[in-house]
N, C-alpha and C. Protein backbone atom coordinates (compact mmCIF):
# COMPACT_ATOMS: atom_id res chain seq x y z
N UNK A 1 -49.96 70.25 153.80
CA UNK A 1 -50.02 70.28 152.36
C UNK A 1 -50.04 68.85 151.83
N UNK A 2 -50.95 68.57 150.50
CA UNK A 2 -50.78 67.14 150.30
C UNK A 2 -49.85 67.01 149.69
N UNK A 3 -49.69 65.60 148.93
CA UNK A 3 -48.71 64.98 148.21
C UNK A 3 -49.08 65.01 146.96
N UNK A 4 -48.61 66.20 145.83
CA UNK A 4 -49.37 66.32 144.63
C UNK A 4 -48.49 65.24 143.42
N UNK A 5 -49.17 64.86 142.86
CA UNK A 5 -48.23 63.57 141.97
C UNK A 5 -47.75 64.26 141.05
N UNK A 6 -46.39 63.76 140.79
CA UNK A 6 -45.27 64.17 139.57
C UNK A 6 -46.04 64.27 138.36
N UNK A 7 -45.77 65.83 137.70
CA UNK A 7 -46.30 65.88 136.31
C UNK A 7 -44.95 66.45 135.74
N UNK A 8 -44.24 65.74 135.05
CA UNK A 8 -42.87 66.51 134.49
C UNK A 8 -43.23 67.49 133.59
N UNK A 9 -42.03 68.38 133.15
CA UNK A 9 -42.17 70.05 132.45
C UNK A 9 -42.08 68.92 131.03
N UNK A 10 -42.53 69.94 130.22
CA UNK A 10 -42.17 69.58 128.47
C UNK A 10 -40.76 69.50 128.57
N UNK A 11 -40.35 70.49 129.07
CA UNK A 11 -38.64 70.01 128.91
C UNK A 11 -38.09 68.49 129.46
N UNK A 12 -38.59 68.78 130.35
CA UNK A 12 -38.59 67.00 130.90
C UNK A 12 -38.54 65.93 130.26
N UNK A 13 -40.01 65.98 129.27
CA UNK A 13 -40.48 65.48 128.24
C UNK A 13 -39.38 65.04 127.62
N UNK A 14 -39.33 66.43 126.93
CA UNK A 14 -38.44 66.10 125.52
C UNK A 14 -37.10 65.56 125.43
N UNK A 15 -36.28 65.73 126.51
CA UNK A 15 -35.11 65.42 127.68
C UNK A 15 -35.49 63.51 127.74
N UNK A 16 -36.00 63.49 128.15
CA UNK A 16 -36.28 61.75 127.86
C UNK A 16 -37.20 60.87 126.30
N UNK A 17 -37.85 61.74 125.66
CA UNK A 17 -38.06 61.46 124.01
C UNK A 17 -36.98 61.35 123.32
N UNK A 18 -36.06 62.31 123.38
CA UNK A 18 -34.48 62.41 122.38
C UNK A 18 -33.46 61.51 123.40
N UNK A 19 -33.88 61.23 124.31
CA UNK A 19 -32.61 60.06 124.58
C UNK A 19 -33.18 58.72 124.39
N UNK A 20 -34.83 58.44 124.56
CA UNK A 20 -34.89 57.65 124.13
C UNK A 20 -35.20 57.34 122.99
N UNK A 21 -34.96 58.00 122.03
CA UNK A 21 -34.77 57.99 120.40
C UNK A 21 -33.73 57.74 119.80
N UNK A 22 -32.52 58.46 120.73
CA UNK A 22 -30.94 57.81 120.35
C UNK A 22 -31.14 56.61 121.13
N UNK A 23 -31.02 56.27 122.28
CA UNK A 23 -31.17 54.79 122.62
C UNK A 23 -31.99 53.72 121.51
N UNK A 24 -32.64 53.86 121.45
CA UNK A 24 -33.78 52.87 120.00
C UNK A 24 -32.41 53.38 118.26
N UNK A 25 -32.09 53.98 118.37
CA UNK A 25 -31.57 54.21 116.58
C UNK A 25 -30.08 53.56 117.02
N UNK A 26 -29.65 53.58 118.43
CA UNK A 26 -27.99 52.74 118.94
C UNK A 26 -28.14 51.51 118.75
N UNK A 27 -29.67 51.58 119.57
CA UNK A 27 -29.59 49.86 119.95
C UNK A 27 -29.70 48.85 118.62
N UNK A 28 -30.63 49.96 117.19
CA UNK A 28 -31.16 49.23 116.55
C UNK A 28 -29.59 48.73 115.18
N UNK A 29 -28.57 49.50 115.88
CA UNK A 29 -26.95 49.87 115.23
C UNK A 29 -26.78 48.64 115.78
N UNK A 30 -26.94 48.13 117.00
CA UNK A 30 -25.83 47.41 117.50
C UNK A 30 -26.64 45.75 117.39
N UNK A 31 -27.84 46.04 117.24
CA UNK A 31 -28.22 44.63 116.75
C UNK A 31 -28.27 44.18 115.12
N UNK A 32 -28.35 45.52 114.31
CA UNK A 32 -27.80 45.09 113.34
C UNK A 32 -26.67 44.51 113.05
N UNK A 33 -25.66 45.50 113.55
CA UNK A 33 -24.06 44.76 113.22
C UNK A 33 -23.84 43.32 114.02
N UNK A 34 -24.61 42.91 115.42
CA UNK A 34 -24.46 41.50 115.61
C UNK A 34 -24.99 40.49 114.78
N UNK A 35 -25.99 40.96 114.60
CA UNK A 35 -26.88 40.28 112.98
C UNK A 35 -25.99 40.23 111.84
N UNK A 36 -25.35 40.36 111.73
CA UNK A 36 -24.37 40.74 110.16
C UNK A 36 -25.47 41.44 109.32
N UNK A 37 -26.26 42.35 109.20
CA UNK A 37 -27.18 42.75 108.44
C UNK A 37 -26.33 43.19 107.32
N UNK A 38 -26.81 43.26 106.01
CA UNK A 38 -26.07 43.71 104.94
C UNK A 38 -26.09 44.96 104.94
N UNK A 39 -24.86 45.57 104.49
CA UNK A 39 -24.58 47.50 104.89
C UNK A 39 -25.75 47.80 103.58
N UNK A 40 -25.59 46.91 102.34
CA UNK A 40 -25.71 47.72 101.25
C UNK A 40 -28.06 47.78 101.11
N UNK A 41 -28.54 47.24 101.88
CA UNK A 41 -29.86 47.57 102.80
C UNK A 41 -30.29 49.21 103.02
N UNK A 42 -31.63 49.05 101.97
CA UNK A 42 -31.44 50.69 102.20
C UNK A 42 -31.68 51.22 103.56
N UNK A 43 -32.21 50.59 104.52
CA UNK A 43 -32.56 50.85 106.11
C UNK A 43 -31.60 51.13 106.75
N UNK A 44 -30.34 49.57 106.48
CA UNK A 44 -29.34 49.78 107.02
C UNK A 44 -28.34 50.80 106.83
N UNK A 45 -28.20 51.58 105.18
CA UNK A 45 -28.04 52.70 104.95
C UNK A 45 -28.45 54.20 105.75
N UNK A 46 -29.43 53.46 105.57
CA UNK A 46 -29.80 54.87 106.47
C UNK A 46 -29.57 55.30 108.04
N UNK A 47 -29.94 53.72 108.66
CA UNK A 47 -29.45 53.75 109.84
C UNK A 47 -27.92 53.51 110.25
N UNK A 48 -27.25 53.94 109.71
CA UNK A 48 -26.19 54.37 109.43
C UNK A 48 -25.38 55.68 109.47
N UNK A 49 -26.37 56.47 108.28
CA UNK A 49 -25.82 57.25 108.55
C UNK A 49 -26.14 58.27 109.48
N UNK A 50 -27.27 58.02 110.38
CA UNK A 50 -27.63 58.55 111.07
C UNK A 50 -26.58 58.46 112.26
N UNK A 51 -26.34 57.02 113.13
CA UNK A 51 -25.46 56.91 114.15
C UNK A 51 -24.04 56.39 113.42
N UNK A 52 -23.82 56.92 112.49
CA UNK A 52 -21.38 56.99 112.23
C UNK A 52 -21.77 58.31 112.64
N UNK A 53 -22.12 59.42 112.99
CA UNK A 53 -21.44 60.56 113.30
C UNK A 53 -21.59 60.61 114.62
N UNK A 54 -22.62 59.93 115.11
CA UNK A 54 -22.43 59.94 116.64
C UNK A 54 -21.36 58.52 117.74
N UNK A 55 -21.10 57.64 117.05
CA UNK A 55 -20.03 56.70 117.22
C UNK A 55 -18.67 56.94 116.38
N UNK A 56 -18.58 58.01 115.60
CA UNK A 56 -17.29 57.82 114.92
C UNK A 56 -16.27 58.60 116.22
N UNK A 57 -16.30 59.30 116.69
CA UNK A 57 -15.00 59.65 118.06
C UNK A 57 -15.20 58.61 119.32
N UNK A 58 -15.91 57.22 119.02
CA UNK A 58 -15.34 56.43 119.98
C UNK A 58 -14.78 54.90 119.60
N UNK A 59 -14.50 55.53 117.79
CA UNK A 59 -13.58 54.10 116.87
C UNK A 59 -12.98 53.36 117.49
N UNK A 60 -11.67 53.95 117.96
CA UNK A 60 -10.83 53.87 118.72
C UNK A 60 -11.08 52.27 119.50
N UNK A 61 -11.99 52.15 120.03
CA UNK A 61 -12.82 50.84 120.66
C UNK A 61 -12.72 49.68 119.82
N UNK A 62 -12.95 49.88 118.96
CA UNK A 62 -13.29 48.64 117.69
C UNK A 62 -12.38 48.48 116.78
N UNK A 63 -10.72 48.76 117.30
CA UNK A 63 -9.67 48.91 116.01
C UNK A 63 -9.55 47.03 115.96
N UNK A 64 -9.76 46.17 117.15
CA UNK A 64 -9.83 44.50 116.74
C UNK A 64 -10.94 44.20 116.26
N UNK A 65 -12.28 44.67 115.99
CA UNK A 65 -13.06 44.30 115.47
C UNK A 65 -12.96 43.93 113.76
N UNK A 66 -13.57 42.66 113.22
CA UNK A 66 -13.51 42.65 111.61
C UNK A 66 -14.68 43.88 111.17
N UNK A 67 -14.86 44.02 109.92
CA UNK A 67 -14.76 45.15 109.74
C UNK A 67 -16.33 45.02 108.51
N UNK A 68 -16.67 43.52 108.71
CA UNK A 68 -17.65 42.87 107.75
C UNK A 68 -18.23 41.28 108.63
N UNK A 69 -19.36 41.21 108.29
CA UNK A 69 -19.66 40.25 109.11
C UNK A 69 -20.16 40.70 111.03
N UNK A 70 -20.56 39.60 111.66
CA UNK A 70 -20.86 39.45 113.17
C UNK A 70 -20.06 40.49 114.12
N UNK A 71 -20.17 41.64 114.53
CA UNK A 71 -19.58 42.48 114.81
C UNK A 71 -20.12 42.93 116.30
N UNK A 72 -19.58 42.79 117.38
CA UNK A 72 -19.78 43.16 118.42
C UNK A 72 -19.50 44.85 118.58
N UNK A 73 -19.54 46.06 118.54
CA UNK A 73 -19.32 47.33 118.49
C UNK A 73 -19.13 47.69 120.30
N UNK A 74 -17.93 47.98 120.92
CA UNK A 74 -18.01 48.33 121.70
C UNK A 74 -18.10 49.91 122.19
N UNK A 75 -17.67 50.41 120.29
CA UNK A 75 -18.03 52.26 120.81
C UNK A 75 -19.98 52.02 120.98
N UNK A 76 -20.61 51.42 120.18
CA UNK A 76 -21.71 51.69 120.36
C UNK A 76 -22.29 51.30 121.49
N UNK A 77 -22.19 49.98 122.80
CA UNK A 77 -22.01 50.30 123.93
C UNK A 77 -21.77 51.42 124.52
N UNK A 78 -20.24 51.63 124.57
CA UNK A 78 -20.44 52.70 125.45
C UNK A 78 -21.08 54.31 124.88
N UNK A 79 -21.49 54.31 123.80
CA UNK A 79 -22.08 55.54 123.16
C UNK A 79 -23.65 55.13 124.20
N UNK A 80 -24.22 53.95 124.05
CA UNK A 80 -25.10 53.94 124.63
C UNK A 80 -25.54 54.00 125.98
N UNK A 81 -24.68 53.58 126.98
CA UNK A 81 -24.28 54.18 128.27
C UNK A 81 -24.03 55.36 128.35
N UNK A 82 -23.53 56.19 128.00
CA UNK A 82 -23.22 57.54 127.85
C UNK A 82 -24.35 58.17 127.74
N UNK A 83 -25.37 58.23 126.53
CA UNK A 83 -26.45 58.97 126.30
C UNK A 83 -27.43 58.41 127.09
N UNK A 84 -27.67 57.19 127.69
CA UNK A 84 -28.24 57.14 128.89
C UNK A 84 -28.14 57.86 129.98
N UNK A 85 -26.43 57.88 130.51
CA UNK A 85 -26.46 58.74 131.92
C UNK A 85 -26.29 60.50 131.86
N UNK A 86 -26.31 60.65 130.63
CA UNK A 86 -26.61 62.47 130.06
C UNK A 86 -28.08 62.45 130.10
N UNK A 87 -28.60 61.73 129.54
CA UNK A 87 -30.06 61.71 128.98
C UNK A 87 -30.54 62.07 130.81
N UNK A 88 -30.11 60.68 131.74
CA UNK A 88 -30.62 60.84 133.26
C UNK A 88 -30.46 62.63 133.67
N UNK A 89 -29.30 62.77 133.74
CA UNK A 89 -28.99 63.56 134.45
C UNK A 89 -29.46 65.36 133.90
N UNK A 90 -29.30 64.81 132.92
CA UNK A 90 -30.31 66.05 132.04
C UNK A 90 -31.77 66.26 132.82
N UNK A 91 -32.53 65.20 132.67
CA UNK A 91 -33.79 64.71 133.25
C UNK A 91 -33.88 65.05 134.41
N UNK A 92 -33.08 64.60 135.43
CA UNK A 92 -32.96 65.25 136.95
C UNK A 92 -32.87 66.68 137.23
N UNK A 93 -32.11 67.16 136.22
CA UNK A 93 -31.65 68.67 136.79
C UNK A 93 -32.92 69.29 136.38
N UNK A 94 -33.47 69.07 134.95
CA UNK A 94 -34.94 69.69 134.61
C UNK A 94 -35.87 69.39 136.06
N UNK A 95 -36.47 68.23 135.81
CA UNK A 95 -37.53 67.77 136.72
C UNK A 95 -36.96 67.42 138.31
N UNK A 96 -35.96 66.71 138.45
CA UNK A 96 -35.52 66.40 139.92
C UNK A 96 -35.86 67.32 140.77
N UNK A 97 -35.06 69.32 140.36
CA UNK A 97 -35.44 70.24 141.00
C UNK A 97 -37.13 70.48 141.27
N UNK A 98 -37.85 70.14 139.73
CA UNK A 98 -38.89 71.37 140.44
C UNK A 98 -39.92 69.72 141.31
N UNK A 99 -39.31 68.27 141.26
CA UNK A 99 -40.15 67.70 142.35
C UNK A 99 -39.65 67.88 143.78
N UNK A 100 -38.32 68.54 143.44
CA UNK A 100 -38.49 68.65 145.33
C UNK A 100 -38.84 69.36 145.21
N UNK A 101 -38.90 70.51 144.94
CA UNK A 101 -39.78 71.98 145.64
C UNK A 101 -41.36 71.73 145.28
N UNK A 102 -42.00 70.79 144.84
CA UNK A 102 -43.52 70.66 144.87
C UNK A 102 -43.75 69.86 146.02
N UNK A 103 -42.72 69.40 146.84
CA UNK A 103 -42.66 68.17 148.12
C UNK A 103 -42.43 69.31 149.06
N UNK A 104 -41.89 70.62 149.65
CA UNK A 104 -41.48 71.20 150.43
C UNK A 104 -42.66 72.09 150.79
């Protein structure tokens, strides 16, 4: 039997589109706040309120952080590690399975 090349499922797909969509709207969180970008920015508004509900249960991280100005965010780190290795492993269990059984 040959070696037929990886075509991932839509689920697959979409499994790596939505993580890498939260990855791009985290990352674009966490270079704002190193930027000091101004909150009151309607972009920054918005991108806002999109990721506080997905970083607000990992506050906890940032109780030494100032609270205005140059802001290093370490929930948004690890928010972003996190939805990386869900995002992977999501990805694997969809597609990982059905490329081994197209190899067997």
């Amino acid at each position: 039997m040959q070696n037929q090349p990886f075509s991932p499922s839509l689920a697959g797909m979409a499994v790596a589109w939505a993580t890498g969509a939260g990855e791009g709207l985290l990352l674009a969180r966490l270079l704002a706040r190193l930027l000091a970008a101004r909150p009151d920015h309607p972009f920054i508004q918005v991108l806002n309120a999109l990721t506080t509900p997905l970083v607000f249960p990992l506050r906890s991280l940032d109780n030494g952080q100032p609270h205005f100005g140059a802001v290093l965010e370490l929930s948004t780190l690890t928010l972003m590690l996190v939805v990386l290795g869900v995002g992977l492993l999501l990805w694997y269990a969809i597609d990982g399975r059905n490329r081994s059984k197209r190899r067997s």
